[in-house]
N, C-alpha and C. Protein backbone atom coordinates (compact mmCIF):
# COMPACT_ATOMS: atom_id res chain seq x y z
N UNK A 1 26.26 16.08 -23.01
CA UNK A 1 25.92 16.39 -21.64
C UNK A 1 26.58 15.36 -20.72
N UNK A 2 26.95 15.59 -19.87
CA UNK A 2 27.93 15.35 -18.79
C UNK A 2 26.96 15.00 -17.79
N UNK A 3 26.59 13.73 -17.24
CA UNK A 3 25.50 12.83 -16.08
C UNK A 3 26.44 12.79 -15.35
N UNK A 4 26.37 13.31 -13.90
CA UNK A 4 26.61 12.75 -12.70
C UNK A 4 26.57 11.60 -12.35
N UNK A 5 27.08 10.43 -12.16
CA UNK A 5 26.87 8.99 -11.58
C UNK A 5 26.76 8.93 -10.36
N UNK A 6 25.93 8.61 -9.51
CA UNK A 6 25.86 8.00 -8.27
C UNK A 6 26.48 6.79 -7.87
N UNK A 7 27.10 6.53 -6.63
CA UNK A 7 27.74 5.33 -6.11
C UNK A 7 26.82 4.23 -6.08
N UNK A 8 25.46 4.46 -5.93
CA UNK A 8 24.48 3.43 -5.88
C UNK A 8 23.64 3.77 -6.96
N UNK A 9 22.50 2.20 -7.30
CA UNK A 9 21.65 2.54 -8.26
C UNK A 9 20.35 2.84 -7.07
N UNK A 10 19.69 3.99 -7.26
CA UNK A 10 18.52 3.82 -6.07
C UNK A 10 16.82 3.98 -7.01
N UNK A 11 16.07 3.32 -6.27
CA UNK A 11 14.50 3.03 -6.26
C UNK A 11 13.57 3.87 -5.77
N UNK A 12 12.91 4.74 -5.98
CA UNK A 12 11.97 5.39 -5.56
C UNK A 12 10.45 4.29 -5.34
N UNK A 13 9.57 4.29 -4.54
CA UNK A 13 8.72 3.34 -3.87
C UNK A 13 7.41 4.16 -3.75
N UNK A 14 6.33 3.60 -3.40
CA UNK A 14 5.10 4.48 -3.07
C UNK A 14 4.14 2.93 -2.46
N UNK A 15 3.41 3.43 -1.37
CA UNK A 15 2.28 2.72 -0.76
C UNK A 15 1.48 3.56 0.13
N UNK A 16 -0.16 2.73 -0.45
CA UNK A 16 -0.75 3.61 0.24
C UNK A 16 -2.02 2.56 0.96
N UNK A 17 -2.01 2.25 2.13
CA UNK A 17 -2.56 0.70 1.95
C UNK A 17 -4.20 1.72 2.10
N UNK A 18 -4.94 0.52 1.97
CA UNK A 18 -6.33 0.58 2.02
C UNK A 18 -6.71 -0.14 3.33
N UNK A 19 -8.18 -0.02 3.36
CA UNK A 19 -8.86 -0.71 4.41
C UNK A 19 -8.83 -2.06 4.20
N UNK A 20 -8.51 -3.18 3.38
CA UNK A 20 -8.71 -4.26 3.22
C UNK A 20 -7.38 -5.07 3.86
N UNK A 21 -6.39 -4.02 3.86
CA UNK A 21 -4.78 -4.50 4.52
C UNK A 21 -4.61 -4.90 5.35
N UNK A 22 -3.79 -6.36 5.60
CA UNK A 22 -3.82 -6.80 6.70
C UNK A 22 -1.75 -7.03 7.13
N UNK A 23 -1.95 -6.95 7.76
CA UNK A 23 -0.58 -8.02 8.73
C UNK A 23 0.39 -8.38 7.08
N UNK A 24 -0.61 -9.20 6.43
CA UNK A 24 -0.30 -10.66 5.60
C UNK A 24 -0.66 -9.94 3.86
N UNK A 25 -1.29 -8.44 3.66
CA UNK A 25 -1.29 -8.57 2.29
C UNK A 25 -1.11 -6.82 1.81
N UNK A 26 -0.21 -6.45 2.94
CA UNK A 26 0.10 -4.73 2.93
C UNK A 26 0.91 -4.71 1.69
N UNK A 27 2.12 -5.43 1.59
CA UNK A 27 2.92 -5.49 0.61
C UNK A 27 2.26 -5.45 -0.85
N UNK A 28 1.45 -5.54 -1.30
CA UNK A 28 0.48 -6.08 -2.60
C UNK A 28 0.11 -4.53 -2.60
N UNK A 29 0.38 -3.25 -1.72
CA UNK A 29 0.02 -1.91 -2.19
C UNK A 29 1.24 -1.07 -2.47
N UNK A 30 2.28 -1.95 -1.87
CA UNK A 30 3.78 -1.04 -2.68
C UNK A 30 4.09 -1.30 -3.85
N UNK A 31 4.04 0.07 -4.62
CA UNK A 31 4.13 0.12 -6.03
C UNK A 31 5.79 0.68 -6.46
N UNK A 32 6.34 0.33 -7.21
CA UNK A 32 7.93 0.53 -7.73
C UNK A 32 7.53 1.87 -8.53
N UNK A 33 7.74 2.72 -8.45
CA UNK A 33 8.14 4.07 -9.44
C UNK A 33 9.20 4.07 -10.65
N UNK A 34 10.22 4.31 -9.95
CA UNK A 34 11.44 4.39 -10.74
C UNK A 34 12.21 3.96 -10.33
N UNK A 35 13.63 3.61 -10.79
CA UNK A 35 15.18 3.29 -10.65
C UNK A 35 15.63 4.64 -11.05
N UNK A 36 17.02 5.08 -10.54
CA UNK A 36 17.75 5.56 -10.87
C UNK A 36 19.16 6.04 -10.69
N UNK A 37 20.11 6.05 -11.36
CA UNK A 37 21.97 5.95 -11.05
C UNK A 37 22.34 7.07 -11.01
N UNK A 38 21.80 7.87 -11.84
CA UNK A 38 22.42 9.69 -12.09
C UNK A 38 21.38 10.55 -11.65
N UNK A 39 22.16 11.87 -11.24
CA UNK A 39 21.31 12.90 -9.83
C UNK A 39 20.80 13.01 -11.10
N UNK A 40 20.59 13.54 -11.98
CA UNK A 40 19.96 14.24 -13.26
C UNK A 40 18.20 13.53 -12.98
N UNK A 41 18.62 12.61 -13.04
CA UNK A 41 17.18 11.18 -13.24
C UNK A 41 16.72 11.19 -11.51
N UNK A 42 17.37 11.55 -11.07
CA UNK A 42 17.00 11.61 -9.16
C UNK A 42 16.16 12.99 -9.35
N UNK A 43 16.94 13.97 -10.00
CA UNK A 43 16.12 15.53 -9.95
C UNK A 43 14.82 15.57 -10.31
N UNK A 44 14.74 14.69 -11.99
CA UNK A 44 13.51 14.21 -12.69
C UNK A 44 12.22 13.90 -12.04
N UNK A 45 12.60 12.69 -11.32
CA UNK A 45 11.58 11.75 -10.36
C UNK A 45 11.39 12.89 -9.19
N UNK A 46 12.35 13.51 -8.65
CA UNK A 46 12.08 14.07 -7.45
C UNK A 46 11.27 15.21 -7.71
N UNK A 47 11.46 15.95 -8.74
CA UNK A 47 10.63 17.07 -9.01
C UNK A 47 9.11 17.22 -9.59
N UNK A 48 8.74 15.19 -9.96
CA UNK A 48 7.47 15.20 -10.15
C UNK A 48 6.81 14.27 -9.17
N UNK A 49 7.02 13.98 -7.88
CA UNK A 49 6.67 13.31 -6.69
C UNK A 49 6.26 14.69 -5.85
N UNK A 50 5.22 14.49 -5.44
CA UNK A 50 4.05 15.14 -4.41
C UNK A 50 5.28 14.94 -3.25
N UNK A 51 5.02 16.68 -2.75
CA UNK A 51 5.77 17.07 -1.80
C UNK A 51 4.93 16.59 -0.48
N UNK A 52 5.57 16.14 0.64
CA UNK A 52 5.37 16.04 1.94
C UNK A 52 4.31 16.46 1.91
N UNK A 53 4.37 17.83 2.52
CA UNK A 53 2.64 18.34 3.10
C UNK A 53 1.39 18.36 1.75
N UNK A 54 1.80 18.13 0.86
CA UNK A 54 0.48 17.82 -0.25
C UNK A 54 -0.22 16.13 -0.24
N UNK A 55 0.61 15.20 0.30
CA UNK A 55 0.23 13.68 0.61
C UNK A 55 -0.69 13.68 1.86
N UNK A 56 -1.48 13.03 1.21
CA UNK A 56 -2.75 12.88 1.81
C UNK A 56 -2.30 11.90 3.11
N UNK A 57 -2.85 11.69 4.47
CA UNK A 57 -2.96 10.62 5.53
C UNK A 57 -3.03 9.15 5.21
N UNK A 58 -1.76 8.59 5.27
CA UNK A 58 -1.80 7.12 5.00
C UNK A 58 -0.94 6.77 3.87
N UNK A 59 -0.46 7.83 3.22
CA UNK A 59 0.35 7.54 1.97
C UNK A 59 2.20 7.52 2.70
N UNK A 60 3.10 6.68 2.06
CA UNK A 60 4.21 6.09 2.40
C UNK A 60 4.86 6.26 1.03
N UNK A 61 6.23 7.40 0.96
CA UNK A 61 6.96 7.02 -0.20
C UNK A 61 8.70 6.65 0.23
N UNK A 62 8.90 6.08 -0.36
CA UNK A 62 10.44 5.06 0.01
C UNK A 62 11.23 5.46 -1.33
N UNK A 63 12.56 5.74 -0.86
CA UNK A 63 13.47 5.65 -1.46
C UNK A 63 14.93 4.64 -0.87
N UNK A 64 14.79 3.40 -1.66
CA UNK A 64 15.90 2.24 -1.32
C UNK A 64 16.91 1.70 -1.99
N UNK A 65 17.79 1.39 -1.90
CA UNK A 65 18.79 0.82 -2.86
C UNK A 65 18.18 -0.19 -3.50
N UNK A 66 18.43 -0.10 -4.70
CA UNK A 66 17.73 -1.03 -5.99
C UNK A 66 17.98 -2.28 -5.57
N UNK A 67 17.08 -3.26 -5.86
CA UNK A 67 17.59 -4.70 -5.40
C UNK A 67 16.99 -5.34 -3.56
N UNK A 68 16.41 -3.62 -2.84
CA UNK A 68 16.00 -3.89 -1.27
C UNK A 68 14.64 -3.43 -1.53
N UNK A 69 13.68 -4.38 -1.16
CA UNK A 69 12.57 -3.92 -0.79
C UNK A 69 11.82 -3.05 0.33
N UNK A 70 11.77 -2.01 0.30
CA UNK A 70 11.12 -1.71 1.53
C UNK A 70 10.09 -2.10 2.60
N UNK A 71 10.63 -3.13 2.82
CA UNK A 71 9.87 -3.91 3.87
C UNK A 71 10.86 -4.93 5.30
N UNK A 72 10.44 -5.06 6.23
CA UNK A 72 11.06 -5.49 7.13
C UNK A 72 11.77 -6.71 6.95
N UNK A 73 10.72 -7.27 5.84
CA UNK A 73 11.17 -8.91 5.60
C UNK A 73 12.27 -9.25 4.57
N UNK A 74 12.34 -7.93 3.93
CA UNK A 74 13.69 -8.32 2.86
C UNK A 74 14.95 -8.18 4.02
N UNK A 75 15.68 -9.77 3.04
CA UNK A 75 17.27 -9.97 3.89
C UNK A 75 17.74 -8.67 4.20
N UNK A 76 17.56 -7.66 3.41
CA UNK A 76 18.73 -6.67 3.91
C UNK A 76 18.31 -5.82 4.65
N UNK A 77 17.09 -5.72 5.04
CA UNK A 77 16.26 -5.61 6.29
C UNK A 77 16.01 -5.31 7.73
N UNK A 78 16.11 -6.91 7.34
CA UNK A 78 15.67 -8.01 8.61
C UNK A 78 16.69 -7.59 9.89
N UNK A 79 17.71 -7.71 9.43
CA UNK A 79 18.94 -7.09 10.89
C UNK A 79 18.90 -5.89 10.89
N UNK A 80 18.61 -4.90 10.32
CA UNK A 80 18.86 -3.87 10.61
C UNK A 80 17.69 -2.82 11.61
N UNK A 81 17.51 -1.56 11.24
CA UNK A 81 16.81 -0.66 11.95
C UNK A 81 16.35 0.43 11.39
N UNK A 82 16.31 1.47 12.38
CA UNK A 82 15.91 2.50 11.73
C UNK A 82 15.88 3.77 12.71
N UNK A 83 16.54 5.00 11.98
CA UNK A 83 16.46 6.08 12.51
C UNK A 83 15.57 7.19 12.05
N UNK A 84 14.09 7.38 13.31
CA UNK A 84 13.14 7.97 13.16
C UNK A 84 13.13 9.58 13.38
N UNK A 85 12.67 10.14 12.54
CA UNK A 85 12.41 11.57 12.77
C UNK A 85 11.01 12.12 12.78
N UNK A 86 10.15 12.02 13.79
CA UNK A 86 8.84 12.96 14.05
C UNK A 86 8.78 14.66 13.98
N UNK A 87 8.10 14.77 12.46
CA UNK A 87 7.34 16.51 12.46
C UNK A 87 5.83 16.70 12.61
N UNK A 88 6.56 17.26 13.94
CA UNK A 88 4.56 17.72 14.07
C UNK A 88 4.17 18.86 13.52
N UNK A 89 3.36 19.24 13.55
CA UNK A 89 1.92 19.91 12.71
C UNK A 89 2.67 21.18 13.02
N UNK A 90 3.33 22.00 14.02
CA UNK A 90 4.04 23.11 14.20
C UNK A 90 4.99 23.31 13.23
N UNK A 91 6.03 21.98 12.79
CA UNK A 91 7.12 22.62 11.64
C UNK A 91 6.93 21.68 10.52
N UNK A 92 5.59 21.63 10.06
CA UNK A 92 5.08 21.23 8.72
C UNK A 92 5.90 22.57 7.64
N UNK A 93 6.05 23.53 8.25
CA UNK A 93 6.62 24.89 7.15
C UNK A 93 8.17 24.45 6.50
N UNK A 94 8.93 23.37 7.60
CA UNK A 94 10.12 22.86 7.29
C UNK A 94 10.50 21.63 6.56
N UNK A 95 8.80 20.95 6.37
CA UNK A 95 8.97 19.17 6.31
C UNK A 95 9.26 19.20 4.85
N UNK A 96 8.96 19.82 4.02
CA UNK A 96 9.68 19.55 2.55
C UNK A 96 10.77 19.53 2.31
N UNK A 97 11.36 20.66 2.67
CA UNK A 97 12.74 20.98 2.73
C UNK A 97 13.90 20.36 3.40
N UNK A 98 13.07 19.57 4.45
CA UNK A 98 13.64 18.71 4.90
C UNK A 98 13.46 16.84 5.26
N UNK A 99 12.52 16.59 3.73
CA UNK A 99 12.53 15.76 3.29
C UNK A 99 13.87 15.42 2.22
N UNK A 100 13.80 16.69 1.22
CA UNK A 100 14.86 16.50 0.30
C UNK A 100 15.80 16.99 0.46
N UNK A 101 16.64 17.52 1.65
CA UNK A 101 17.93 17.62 2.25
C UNK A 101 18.35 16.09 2.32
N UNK A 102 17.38 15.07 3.41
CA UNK A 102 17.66 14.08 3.46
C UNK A 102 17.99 13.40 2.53
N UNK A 103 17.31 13.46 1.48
CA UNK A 103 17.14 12.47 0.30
C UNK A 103 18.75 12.80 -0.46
N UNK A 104 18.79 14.19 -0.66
CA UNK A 104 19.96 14.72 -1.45
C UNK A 104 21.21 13.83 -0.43
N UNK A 105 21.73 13.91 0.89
CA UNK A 105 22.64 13.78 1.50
C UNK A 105 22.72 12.15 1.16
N UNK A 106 21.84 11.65 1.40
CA UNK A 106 21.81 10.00 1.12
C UNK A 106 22.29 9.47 -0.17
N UNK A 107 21.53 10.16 -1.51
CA UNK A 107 22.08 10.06 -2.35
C UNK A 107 23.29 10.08 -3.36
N UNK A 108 23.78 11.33 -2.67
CA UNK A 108 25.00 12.05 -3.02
C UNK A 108 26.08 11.96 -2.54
N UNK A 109 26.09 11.20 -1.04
CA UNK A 109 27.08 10.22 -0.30
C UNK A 109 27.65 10.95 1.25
N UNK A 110 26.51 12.39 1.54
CA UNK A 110 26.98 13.28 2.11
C UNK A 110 27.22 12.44 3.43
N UNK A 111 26.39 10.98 3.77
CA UNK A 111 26.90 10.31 4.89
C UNK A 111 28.02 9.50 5.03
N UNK A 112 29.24 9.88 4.05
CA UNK A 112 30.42 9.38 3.98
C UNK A 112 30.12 7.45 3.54
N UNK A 113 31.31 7.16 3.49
CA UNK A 113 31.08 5.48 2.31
C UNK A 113 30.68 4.96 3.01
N UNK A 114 31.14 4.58 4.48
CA UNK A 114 30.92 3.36 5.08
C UNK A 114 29.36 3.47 5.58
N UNK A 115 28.99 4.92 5.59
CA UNK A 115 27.55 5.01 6.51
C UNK A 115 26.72 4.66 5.48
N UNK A 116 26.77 5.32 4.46
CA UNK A 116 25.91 4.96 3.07
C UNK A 116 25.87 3.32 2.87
N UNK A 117 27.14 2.68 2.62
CA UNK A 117 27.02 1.73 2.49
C UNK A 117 25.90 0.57 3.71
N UNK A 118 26.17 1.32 4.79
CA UNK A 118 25.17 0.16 5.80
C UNK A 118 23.76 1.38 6.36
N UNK A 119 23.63 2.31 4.92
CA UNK A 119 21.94 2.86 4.69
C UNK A 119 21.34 2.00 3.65
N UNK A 120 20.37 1.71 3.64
CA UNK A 120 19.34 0.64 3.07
C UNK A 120 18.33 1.87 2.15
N UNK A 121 18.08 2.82 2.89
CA UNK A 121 16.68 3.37 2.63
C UNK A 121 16.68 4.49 3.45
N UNK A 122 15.24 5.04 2.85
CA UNK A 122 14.74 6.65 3.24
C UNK A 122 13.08 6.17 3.57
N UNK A 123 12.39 6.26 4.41
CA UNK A 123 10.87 6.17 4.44
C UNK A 123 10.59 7.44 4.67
N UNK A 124 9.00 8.12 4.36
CA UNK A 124 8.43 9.23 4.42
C UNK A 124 6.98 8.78 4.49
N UNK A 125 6.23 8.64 5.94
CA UNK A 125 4.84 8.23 6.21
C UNK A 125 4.54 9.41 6.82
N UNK A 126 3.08 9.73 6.02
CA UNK A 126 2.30 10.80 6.21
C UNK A 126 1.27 10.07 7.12
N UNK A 127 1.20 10.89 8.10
CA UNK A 127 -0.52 10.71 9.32
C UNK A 127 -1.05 11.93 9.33
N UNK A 128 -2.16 11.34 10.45
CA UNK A 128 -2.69 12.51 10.86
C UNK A 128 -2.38 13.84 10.72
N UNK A 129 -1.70 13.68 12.02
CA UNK A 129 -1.11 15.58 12.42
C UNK A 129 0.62 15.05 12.40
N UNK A 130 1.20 13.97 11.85
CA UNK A 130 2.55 14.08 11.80
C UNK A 130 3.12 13.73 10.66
N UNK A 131 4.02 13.63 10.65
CA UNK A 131 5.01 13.40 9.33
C UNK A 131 6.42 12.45 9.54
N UNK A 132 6.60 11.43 9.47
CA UNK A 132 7.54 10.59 9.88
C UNK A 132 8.49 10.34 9.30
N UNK A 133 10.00 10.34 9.30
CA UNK A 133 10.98 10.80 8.25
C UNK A 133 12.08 9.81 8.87
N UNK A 134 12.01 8.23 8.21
CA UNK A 134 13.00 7.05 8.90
C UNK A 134 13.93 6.60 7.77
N UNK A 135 14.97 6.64 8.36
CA UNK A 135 16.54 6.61 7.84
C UNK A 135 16.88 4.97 8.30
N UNK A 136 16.90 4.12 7.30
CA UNK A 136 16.60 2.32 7.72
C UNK A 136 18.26 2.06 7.32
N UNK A 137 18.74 1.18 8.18
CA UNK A 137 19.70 0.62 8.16
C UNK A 137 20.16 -0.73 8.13
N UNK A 138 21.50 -0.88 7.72
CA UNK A 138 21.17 -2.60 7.44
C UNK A 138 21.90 -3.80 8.51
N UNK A 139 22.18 -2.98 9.45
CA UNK A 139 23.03 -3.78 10.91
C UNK A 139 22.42 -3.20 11.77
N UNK A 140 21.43 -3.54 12.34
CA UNK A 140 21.29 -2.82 13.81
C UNK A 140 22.60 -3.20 14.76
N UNK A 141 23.12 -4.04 15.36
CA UNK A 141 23.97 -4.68 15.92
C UNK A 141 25.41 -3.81 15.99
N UNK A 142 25.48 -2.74 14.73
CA UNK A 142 26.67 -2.28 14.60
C UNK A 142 26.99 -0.82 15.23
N UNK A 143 26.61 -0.61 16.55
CA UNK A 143 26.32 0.15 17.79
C UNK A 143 27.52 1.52 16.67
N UNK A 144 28.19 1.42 16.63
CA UNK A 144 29.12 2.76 16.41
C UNK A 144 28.87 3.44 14.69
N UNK A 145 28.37 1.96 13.71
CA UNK A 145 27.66 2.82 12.75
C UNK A 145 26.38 3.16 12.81
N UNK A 146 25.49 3.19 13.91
CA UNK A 146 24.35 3.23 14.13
C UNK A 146 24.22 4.77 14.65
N UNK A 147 24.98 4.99 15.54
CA UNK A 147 25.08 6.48 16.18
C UNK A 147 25.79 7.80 15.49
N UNK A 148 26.62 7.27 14.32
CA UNK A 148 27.56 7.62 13.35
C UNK A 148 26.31 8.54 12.33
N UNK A 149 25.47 7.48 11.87
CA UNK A 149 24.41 7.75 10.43
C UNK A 149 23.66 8.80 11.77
N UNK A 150 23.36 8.58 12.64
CA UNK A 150 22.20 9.57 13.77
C UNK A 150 23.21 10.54 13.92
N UNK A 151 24.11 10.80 14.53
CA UNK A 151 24.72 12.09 14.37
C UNK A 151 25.00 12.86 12.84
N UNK A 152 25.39 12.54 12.12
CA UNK A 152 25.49 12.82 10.96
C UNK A 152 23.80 13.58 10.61
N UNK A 153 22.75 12.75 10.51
CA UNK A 153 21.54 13.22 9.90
C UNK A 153 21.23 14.38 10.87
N UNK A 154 21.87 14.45 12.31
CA UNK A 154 21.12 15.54 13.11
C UNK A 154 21.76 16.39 12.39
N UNK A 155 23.28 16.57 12.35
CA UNK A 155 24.09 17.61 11.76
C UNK A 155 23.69 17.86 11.05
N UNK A 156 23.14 17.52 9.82
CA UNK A 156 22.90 17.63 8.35
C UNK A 156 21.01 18.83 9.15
N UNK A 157 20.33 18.28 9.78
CA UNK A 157 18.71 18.96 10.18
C UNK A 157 19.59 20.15 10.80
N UNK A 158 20.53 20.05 11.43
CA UNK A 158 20.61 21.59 12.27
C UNK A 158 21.64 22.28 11.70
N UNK A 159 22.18 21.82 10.88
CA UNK A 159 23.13 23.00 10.16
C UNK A 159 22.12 23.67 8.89
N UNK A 160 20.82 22.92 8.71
CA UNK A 160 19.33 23.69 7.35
C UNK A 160 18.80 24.47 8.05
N UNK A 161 18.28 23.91 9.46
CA UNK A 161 16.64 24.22 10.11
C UNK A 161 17.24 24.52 11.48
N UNK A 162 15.94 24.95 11.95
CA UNK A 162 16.13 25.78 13.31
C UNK A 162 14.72 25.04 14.01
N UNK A 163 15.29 23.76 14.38
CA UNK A 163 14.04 23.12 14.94
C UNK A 163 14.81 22.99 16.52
N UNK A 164 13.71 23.26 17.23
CA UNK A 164 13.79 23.27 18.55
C UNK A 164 13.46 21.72 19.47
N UNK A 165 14.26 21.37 20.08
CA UNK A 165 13.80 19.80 20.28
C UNK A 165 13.56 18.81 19.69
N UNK A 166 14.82 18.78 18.86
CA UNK A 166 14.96 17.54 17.84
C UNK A 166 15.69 16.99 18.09
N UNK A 167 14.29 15.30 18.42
CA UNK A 167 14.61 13.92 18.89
C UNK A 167 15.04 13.31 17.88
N UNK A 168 16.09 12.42 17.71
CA UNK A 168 15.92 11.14 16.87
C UNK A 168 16.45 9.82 17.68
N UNK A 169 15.07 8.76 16.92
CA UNK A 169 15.48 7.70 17.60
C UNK A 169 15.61 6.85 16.88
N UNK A 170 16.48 5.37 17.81
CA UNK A 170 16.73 4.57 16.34
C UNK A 170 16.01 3.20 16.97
N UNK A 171 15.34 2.44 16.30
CA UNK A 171 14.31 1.37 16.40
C UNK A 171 14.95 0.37 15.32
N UNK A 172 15.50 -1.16 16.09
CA UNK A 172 15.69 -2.26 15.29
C UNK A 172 14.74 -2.92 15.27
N UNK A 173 14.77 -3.07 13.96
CA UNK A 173 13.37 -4.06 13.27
C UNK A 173 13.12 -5.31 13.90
N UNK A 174 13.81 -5.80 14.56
CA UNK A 174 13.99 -7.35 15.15
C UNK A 174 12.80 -6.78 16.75
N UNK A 175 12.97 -5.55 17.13
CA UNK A 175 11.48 -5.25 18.51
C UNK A 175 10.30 -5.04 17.41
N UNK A 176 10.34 -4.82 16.02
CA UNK A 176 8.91 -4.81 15.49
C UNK A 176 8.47 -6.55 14.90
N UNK A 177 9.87 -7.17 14.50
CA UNK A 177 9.36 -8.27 13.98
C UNK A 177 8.94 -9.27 14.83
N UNK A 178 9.52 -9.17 16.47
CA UNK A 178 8.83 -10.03 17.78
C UNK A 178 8.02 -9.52 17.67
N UNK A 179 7.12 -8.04 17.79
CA UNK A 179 5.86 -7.84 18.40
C UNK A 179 4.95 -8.47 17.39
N UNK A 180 5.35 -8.37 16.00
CA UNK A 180 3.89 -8.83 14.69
C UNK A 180 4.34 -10.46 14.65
N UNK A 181 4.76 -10.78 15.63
CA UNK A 181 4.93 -12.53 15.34
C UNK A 181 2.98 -12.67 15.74
């Protein structure tokens, strides 16, 4: 049998904090899943991970390049950002499908080398009535690959889905890491 290799080795992630979480001990609820290099082992993991709308309020699953923690404070991090996608409770009918569009394009390199290379990660935080779908990067600073990975991911949502008023925004970690000083 013939494995597909991926350009990267990537990490699948899961957190789900509790009431006891603070500021200072959230990290102690992200749990490591798997590694994996070949789509085969990506299909595996992906096909036994709880889809979007079945995750309960408060649960967080990450997919990052092996070696990056999903957290603000790892080096490869810290400079960078993130491009947010909000689904509300109206196109919950689309949020699976367009969880693992994302995931597939990231993986598979559909954001061309250089964009992949300065993508870090995939977040997927379930709330209330929304569904949050952030594309983390590892330069905020780098204004033309920043708008590059955001055009690209819109292209990639509107050439699947037929969503009407789709925002994306991009948030550097350096306005979240002043505000939690």
């Amino acid at each position: 049998m013939n494995c597909i290799k991926l350009a990267h080795n990537w990490t699948f992630w899961f957190d789900k904090p509790d009431l006891r979480t603070t500021d200072g001990n959230w990290d102690q609820f992200l749990i490591k899943i798997d590694s994996f290099r070949k789509i085969e082992k990506f299909w595996s993991l992906f096909n036994n991970i709880l889809l979007p709308i079945h995750i309960q309020s408060g649960v967080n699953f990450h997919l990052f390049k092996s070696g990056i923690e999903p957290k603000w404070e790892d080096i490869h991090n810290f400079n960078g950002g993130k491009w947010m996608l909000i689904v509300s409770k109206q196109n919950y009918s689309i949020v699976n499908d367009l969880w693992e569009k994302t995931l597939v394009a990231l993986v598979s390199g559909m954001f061309g080398n250089l964009n992949t290379e300065n993508i870090n990660g995939i977040v997927l935080s379930v709330k209330k009535n929304i569904i949050k779908i952030a594309i983390w990067t590892k330069n905020s600073l780098n204004k033309n690959i920043q708008m590059n990975i955001g055009f690209l991911w819109k292209k990639i949502i509107k050439e699947n889905f037929h969503m009407t008023n789709l925002i994306l925004e991009y948030f550097p970690h350096a306005n979240y890491l002043l505000n939690s000083v």
